[in-house]
N, C-alpha and C. Protein backbone atom coordinates (compact mmCIF):
# COMPACT_ATOMS: atom_id res chain seq x y z
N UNK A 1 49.65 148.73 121.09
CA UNK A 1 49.21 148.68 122.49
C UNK A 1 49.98 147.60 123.21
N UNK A 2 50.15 148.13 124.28
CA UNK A 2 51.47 147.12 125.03
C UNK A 2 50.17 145.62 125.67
N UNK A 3 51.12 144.39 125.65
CA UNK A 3 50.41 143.58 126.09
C UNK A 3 50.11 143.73 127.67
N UNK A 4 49.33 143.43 128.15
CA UNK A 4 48.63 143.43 129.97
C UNK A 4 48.21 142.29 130.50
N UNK A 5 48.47 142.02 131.65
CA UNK A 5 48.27 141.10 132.17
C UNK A 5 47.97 141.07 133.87
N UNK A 6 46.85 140.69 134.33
CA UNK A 6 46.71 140.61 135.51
C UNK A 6 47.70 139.88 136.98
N UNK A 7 48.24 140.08 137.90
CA UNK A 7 48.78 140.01 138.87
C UNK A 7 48.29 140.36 140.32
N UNK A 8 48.30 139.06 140.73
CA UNK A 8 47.67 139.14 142.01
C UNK A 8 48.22 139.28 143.77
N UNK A 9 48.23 140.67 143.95
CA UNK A 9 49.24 140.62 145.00
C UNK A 9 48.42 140.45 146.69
N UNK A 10 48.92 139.35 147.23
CA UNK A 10 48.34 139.39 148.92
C UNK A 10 48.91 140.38 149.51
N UNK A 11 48.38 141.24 150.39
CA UNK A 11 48.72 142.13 151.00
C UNK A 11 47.24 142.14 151.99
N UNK A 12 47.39 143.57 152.67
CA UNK A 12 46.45 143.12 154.15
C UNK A 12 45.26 143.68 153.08
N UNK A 13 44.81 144.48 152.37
CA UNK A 13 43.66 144.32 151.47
C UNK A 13 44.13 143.73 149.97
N UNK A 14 43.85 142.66 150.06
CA UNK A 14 44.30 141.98 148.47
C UNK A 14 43.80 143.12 147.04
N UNK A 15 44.08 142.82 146.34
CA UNK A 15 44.10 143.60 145.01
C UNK A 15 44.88 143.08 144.16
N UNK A 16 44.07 143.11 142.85
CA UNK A 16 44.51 142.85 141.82
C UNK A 16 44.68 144.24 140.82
N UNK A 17 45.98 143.76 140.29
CA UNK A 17 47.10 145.21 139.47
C UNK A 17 47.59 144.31 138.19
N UNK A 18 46.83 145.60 136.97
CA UNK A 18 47.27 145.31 135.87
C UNK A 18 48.50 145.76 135.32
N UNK A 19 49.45 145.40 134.49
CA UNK A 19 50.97 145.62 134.65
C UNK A 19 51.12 145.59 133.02
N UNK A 20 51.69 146.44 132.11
CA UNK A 20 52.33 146.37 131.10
C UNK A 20 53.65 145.81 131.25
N UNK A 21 53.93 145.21 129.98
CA UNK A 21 55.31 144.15 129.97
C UNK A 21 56.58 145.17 129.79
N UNK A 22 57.49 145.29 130.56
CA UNK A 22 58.33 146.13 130.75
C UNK A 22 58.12 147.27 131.62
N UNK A 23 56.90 147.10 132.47
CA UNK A 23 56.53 147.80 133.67
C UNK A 23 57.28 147.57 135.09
N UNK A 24 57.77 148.07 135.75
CA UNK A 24 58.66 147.96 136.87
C UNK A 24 57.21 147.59 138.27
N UNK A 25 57.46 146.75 139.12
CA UNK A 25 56.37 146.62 140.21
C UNK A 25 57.18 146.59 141.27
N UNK A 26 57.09 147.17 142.46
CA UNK A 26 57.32 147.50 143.99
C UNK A 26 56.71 146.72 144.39
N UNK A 27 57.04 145.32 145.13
CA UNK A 27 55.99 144.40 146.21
C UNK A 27 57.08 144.86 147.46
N UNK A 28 57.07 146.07 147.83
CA UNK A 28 57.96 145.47 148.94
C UNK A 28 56.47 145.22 150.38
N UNK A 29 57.14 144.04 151.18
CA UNK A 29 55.95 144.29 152.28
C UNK A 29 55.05 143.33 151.97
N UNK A 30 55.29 142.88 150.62
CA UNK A 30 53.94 141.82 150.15
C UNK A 30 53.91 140.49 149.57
N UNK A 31 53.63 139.22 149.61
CA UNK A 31 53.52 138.38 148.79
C UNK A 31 53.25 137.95 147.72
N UNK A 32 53.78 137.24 146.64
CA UNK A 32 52.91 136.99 145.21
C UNK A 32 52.19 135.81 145.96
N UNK A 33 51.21 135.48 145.30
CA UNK A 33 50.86 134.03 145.59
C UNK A 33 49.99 133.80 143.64
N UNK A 34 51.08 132.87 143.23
CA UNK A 34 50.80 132.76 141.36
C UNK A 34 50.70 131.47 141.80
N UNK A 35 49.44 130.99 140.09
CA UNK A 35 48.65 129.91 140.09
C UNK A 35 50.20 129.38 139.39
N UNK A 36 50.80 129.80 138.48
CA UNK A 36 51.69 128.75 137.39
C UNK A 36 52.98 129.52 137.92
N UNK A 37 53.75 129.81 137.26
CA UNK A 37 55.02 130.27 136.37
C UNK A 37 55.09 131.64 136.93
N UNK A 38 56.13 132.28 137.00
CA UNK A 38 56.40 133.61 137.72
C UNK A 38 57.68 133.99 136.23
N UNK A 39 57.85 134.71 135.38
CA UNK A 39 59.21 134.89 134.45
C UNK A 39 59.16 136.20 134.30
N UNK A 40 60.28 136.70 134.28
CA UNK A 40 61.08 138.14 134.15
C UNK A 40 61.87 137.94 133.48
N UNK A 41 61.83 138.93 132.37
CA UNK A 41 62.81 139.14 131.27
C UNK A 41 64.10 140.00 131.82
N UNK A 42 63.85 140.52 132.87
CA UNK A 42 64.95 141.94 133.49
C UNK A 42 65.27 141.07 134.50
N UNK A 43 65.51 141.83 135.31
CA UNK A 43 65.97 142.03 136.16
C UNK A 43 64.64 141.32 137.94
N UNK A 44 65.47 140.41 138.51
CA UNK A 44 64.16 140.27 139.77
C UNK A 44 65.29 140.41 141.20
N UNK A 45 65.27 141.70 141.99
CA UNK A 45 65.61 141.98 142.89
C UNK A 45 65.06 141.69 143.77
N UNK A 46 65.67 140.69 145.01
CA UNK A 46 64.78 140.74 145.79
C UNK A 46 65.67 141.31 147.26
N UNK A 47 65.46 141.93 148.48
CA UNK A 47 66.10 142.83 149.50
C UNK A 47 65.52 141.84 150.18
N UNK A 48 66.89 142.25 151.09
CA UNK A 48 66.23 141.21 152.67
C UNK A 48 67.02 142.47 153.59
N UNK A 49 65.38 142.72 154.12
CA UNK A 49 65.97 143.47 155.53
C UNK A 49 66.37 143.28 156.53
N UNK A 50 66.93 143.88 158.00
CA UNK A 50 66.89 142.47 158.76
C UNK A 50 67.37 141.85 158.85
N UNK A 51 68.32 141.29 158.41
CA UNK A 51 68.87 139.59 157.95
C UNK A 51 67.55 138.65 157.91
N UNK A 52 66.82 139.24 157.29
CA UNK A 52 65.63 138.71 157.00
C UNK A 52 65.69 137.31 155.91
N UNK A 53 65.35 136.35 155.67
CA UNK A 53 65.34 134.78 154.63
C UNK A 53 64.73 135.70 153.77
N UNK A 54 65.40 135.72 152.60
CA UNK A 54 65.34 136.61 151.00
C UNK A 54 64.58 135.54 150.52
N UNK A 55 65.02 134.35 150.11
CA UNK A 55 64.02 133.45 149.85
C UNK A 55 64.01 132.05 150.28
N UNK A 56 62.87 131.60 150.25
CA UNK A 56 62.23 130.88 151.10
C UNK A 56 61.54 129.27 150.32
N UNK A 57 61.91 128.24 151.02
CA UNK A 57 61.44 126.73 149.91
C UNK A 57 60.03 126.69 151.03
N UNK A 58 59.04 127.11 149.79
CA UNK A 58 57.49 126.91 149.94
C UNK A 58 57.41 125.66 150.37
N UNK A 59 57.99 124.44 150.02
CA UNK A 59 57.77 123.12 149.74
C UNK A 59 58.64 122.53 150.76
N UNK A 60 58.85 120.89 150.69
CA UNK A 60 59.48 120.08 151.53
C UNK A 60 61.22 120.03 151.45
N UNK A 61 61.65 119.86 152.60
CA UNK A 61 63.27 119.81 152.25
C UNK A 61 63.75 118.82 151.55
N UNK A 62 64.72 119.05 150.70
CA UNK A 62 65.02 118.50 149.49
C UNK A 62 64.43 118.66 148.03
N UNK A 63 63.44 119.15 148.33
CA UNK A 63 62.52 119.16 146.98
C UNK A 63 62.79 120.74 146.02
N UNK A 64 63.28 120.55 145.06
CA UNK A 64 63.21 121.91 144.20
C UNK A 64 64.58 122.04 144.34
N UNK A 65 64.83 122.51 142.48
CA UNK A 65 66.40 122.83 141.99
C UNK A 65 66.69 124.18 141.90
N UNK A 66 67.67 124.39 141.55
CA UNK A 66 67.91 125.86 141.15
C UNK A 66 68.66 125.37 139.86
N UNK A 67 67.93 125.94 138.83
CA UNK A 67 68.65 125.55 137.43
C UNK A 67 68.88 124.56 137.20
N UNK A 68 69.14 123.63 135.84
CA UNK A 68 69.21 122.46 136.22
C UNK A 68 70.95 121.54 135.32
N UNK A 69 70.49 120.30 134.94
CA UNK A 69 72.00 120.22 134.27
C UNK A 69 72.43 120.44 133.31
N UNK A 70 71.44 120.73 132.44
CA UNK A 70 71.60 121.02 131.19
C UNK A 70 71.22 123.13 130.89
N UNK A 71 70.15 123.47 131.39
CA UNK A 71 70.31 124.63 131.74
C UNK A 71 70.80 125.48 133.24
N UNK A 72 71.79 125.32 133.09
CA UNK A 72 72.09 126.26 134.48
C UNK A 72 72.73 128.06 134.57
N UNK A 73 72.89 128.23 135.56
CA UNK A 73 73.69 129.56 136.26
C UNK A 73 74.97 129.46 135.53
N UNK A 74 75.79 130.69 135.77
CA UNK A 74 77.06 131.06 135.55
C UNK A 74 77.77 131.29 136.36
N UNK A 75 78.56 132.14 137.07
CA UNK A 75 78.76 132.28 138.50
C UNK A 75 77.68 132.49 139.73
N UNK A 76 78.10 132.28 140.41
CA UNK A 76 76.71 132.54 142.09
C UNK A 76 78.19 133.47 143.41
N UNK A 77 77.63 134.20 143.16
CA UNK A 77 78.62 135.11 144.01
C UNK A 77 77.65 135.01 145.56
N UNK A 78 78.57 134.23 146.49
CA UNK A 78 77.76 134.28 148.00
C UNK A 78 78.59 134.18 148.78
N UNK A 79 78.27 134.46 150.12
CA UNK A 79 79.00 134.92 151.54
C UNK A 79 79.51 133.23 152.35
N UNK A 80 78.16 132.37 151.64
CA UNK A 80 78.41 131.32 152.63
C UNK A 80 77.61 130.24 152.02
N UNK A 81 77.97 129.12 152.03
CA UNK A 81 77.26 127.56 151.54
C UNK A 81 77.11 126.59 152.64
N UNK A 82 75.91 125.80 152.87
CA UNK A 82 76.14 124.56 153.41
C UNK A 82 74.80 123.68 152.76
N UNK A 83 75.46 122.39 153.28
CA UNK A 83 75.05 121.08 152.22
C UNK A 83 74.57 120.41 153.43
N UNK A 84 73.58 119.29 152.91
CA UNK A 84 73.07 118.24 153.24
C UNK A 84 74.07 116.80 153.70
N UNK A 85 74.60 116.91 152.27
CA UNK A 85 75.48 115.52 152.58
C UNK A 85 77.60 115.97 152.51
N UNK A 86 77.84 115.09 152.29
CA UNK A 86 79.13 115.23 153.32
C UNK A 86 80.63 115.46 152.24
N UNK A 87 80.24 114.62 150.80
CA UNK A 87 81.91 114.76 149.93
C UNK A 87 81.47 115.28 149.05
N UNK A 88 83.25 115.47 148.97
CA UNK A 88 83.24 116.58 147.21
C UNK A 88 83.41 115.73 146.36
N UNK A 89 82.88 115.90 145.30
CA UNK A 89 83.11 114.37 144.42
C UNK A 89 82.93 114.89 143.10
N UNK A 90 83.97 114.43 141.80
CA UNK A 90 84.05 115.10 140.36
C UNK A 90 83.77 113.76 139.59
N UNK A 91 83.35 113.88 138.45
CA UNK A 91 82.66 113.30 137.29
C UNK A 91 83.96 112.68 136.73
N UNK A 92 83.70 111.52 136.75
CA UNK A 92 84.65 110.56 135.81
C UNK A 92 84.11 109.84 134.62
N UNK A 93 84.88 109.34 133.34
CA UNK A 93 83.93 108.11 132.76
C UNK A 93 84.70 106.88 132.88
N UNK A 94 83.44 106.15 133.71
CA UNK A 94 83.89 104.39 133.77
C UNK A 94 83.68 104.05 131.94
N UNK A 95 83.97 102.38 132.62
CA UNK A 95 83.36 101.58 131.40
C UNK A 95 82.18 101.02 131.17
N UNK A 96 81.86 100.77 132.61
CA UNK A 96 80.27 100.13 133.04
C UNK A 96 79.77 101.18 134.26
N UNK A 97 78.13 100.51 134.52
CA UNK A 97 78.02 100.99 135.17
C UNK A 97 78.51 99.96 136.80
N UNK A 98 78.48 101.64 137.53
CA UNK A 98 79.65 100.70 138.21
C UNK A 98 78.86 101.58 140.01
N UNK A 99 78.26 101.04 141.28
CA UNK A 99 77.52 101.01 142.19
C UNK A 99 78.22 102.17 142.84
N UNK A 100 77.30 102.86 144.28
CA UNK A 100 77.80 103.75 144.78
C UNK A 100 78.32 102.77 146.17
N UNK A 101 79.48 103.37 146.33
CA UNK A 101 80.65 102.50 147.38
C UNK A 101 81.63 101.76 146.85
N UNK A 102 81.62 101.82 145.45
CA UNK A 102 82.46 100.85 144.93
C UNK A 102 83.87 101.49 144.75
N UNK A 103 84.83 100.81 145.09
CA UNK A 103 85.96 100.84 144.99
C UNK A 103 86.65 101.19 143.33
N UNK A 104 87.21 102.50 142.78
CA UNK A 104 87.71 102.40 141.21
C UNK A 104 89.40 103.30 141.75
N UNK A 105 89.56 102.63 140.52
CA UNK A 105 90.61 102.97 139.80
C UNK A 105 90.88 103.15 138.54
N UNK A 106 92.06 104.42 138.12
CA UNK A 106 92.59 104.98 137.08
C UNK A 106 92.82 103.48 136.20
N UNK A 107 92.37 103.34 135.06
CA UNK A 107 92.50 102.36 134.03
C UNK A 107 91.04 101.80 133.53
N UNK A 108 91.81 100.56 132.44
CA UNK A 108 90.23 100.27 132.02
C UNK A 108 90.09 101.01 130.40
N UNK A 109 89.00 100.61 129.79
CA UNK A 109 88.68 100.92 128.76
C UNK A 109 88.84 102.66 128.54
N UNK A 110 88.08 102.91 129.70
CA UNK A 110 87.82 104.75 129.98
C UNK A 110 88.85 104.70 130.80
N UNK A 111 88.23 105.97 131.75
CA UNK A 111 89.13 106.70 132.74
C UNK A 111 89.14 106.32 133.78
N UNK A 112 88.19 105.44 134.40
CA UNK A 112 88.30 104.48 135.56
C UNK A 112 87.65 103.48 135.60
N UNK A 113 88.19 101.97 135.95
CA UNK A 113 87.59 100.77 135.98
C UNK A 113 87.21 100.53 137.84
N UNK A 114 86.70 99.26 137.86
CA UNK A 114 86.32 98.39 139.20
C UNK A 114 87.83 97.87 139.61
N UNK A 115 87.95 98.12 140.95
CA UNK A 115 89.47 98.23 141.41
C UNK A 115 89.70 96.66 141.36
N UNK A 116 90.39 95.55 141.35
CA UNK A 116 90.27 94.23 141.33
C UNK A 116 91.70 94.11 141.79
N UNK A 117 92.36 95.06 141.94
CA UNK A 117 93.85 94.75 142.51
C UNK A 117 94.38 94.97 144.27
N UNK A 118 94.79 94.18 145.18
CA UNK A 118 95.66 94.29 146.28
C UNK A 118 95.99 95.79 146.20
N UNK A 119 95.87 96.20 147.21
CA UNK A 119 96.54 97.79 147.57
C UNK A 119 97.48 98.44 146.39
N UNK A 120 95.84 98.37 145.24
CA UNK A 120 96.49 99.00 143.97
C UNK A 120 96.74 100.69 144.40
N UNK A 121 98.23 101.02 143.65
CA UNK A 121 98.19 102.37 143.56
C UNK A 121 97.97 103.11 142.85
N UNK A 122 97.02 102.33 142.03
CA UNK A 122 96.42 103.29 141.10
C UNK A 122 95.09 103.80 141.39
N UNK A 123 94.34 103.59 142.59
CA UNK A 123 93.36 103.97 143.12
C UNK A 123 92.97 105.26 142.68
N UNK A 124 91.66 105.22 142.51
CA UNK A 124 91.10 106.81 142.35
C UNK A 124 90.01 106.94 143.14
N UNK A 125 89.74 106.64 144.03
CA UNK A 125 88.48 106.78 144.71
C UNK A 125 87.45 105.69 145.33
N UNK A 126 85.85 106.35 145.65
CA UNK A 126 84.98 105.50 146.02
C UNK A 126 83.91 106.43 145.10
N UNK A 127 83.06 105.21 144.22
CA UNK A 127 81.73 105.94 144.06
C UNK A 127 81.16 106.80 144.78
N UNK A 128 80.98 107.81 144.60
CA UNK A 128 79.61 108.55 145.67
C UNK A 128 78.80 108.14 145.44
N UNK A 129 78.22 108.28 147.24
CA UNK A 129 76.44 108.02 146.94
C UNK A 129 75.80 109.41 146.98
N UNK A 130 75.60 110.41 147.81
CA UNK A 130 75.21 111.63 147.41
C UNK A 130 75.94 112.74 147.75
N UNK A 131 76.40 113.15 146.31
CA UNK A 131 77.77 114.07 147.06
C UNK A 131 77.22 115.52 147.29
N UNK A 132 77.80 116.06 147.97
CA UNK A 132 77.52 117.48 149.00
C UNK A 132 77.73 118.71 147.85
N UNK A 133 79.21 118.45 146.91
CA UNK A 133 79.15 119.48 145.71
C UNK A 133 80.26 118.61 144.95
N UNK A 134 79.66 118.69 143.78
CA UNK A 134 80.13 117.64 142.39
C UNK A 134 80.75 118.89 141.29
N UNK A 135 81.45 118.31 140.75
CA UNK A 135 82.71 119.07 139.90
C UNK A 135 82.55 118.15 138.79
N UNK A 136 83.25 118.92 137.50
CA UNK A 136 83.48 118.71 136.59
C UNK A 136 81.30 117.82 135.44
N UNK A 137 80.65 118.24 136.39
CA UNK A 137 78.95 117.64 136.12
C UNK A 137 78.90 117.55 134.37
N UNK A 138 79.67 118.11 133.30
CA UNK A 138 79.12 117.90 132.40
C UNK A 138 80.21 116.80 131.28
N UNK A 139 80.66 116.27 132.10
CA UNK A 139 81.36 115.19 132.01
C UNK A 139 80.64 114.63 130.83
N UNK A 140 81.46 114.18 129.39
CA UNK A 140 80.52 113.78 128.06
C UNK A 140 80.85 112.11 128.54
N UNK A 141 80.14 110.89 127.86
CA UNK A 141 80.45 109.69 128.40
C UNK A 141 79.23 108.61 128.43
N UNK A 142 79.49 107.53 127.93
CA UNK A 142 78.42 106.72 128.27
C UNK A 142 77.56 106.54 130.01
N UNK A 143 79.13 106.14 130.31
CA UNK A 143 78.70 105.91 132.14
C UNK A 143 79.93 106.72 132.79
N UNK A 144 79.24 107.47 132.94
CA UNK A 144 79.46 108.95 133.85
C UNK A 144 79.64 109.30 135.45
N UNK A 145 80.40 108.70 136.30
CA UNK A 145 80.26 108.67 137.65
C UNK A 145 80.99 109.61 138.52
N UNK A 146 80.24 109.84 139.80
CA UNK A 146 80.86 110.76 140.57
C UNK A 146 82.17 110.18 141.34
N UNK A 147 82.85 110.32 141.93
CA UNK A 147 84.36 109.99 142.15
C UNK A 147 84.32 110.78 143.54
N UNK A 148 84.39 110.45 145.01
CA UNK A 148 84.66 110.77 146.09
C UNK A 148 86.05 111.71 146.22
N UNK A 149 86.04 112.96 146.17
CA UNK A 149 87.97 113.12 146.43
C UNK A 149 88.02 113.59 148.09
N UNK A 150 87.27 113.73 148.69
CA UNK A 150 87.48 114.63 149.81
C UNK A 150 86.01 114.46 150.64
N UNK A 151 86.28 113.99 151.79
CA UNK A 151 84.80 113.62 153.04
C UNK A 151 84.48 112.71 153.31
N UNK A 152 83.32 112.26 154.18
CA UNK A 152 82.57 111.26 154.23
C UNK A 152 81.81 110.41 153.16
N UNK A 153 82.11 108.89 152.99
CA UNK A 153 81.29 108.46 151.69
C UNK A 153 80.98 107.11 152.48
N UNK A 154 80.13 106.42 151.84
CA UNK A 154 79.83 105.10 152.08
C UNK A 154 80.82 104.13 151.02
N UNK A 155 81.43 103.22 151.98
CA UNK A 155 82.36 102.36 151.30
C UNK A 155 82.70 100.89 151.18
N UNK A 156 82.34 100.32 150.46
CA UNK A 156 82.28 98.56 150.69
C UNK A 156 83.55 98.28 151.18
N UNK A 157 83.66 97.46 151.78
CA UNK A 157 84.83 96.87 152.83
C UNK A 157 84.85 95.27 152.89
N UNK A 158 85.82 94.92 153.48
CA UNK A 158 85.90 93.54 153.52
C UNK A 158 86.99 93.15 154.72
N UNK A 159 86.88 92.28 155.83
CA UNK A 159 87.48 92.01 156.93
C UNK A 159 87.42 93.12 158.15
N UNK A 160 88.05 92.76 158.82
CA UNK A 160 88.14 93.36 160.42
C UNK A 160 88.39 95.09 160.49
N UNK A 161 87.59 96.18 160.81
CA UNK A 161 88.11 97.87 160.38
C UNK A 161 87.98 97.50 161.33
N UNK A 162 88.49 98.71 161.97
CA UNK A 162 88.59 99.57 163.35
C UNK A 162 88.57 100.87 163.13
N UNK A 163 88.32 102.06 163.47
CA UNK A 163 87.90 103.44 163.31
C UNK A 163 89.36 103.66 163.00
N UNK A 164 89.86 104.84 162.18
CA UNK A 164 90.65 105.46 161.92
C UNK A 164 91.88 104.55 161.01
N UNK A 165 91.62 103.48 160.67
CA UNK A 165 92.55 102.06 160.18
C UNK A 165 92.25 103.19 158.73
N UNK A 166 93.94 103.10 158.05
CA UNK A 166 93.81 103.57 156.56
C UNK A 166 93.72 102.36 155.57
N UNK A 167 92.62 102.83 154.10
CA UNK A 167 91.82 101.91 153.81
C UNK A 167 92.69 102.08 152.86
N UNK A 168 92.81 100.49 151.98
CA UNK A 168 93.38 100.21 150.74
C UNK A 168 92.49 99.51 149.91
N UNK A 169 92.54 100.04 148.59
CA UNK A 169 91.62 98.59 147.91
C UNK A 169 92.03 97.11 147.98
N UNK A 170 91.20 96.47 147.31
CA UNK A 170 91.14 94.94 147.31
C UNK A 170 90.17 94.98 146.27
N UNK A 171 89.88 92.72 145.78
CA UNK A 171 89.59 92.91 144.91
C UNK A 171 88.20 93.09 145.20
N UNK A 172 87.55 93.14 143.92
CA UNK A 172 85.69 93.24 143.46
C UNK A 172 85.19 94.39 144.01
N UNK A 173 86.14 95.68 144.27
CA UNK A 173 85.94 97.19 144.19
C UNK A 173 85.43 97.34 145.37
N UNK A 174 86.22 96.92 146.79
CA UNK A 174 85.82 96.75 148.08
C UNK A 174 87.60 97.14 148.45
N UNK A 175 87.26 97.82 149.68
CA UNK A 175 88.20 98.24 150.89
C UNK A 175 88.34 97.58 151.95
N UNK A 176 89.92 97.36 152.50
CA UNK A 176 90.48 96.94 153.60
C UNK A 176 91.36 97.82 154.46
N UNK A 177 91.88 97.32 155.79
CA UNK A 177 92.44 98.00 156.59
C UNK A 177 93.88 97.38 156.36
N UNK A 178 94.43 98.90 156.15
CA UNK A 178 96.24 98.43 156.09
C UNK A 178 97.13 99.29 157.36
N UNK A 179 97.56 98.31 158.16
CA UNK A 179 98.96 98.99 158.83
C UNK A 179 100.07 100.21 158.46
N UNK A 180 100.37 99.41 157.24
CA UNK A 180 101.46 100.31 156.67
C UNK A 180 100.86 100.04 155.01
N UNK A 181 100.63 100.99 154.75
CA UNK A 181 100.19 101.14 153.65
C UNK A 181 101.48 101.92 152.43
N UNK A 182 101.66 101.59 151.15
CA UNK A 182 102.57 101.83 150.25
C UNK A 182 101.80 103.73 149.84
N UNK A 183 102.95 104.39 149.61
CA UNK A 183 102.44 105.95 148.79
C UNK A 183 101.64 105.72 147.14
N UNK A 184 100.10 106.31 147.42
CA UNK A 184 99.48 106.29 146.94
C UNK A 184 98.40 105.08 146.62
N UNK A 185 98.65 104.25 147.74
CA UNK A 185 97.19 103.20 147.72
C UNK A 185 96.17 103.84 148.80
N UNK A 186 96.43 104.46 149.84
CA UNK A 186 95.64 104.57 150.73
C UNK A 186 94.29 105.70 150.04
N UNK A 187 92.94 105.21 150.44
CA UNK A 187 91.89 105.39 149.84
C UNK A 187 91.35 106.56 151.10
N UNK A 188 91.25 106.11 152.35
CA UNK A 188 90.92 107.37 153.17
C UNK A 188 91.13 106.54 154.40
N UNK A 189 90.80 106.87 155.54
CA UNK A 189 90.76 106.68 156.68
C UNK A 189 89.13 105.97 157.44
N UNK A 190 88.86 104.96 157.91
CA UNK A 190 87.79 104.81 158.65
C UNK A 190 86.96 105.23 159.58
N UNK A 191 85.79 105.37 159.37
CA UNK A 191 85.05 106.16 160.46
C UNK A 191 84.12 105.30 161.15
N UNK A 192 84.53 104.27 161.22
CA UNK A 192 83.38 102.74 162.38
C UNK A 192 84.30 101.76 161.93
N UNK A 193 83.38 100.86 163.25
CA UNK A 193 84.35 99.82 163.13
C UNK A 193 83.06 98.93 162.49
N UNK A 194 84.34 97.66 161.58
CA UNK A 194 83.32 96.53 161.10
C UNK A 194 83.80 95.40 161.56
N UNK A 195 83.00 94.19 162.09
CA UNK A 195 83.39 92.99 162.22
C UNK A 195 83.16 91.55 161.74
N UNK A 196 82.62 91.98 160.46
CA UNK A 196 81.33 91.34 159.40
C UNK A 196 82.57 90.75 158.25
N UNK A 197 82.41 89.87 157.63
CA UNK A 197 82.53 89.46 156.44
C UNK A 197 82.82 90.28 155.43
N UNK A 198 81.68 91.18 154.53
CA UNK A 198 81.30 92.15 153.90
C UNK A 198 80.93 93.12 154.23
N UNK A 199 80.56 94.16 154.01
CA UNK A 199 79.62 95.24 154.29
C UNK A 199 80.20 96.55 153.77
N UNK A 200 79.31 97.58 153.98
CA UNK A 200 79.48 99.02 153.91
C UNK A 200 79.81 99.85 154.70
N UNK A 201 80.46 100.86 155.11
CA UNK A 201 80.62 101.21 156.31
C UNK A 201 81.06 102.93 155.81
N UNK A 202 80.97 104.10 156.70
CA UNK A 202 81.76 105.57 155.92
C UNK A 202 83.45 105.66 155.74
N UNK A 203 83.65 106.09 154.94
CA UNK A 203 85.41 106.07 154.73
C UNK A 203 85.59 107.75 154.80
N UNK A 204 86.33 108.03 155.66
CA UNK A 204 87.01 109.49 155.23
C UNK A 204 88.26 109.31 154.03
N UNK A 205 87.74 109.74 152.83
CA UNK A 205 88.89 109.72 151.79
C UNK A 205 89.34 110.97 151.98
N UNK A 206 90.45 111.30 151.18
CA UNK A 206 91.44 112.38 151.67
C UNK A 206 92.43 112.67 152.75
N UNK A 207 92.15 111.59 153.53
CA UNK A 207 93.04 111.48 154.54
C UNK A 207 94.32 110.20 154.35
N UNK A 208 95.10 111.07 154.63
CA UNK A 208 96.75 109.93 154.46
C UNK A 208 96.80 109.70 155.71
């Protein structure tokens, strides 16, 4: 005898429908509303008519994954993406752990250290703080960091920016503004001006 299980569908007269496992169900027109867990072994089609929202976050923005890092998807075949936050940023391994804004570079024990050099050209980036879509995520490694290659990031700085000034490292993994900058130090381009001592400020990296 096949196992059964109750399912509760809202519709304009509610009803409850008992379903054998490997039973096919038609909600079109209707809502589930489940106390736990919703799982399908097959196949879960869902149609959007209309250009109708196929699916929908019950909950607050930001909240809820799709798959996660250790179990995820395989390909996602779609028409169109957009993000919250602003860079593309791929998985490196430092040696330490090492802050978001911080200035690294290629070297070091691992694959990238804390930049400590004058308009080093060995630059590889700025920590991300929350990147928009991350590459290379299963990166093996003690300390595992995201790496800014392309967008808006938050970036420690040091002396006088002005908007659009191209940024070079300096030391203790902080950015400055260079005139003429040498091929392959420049870190990105500025997006505010600073007139502070220290601070943080957004860097467009990717830009020469």
């Amino acid at each position: 005898m096949a196992n059964r299980f109750p399912l509760i569908v809202n519709t304009s007269a509610a009803q409850i429908q008992e379903l054998a496992l490997g039973d096919n169900l038609d909600l079109t027109g209707s809502n589930i509303s489940a106390v736990t867990n919703v799982t399908a072994s097959g196949f879960l089609t869902i149609n959007s008519a209309n250009n109708l929202t196929a699916i929908v976050n019950g909950g607050s923005n930001a909240v809820g994954n799709i798959g996660s890092s250790t179990t995820y998807f395989n390909t996602v075949f779609a028409k169109a993406t957009t993000a919250q936050y602003a860079d593309l940023a791929e998985m490196y391994e430092a040696d330490q752990i090492i802050e978001s804004g911080t200035v690294v570079c290629f070297g070091g024990a691992k694959e990238i250290t804390i930049c400590d050099q004058d308009a080093c050209r060995k630059v590889a980036g700025v920590v991300s703080t929350n990147p928009s879509y991350l590459m290379n995520s299963g990166q093996p490694g003690e300390y595992v960091i995201p790496i800014a290659l392309t967008g808006r990031v938050p970036c420690k700085v040091i002396g006088i920016v002005r908007k659009g000034d191209m940024m070079v490292a300096t030391h203790g993994g902080r950015a400055r503004a260079e005139s003429n900058p040498q091929i392959g130090a420049v870190i990105g381009k500025s997006l505010a001006d600073f007139d502070g001592a220290e601070g943080v400020i957004e860097v467009v990296v990717g830009r020469l």
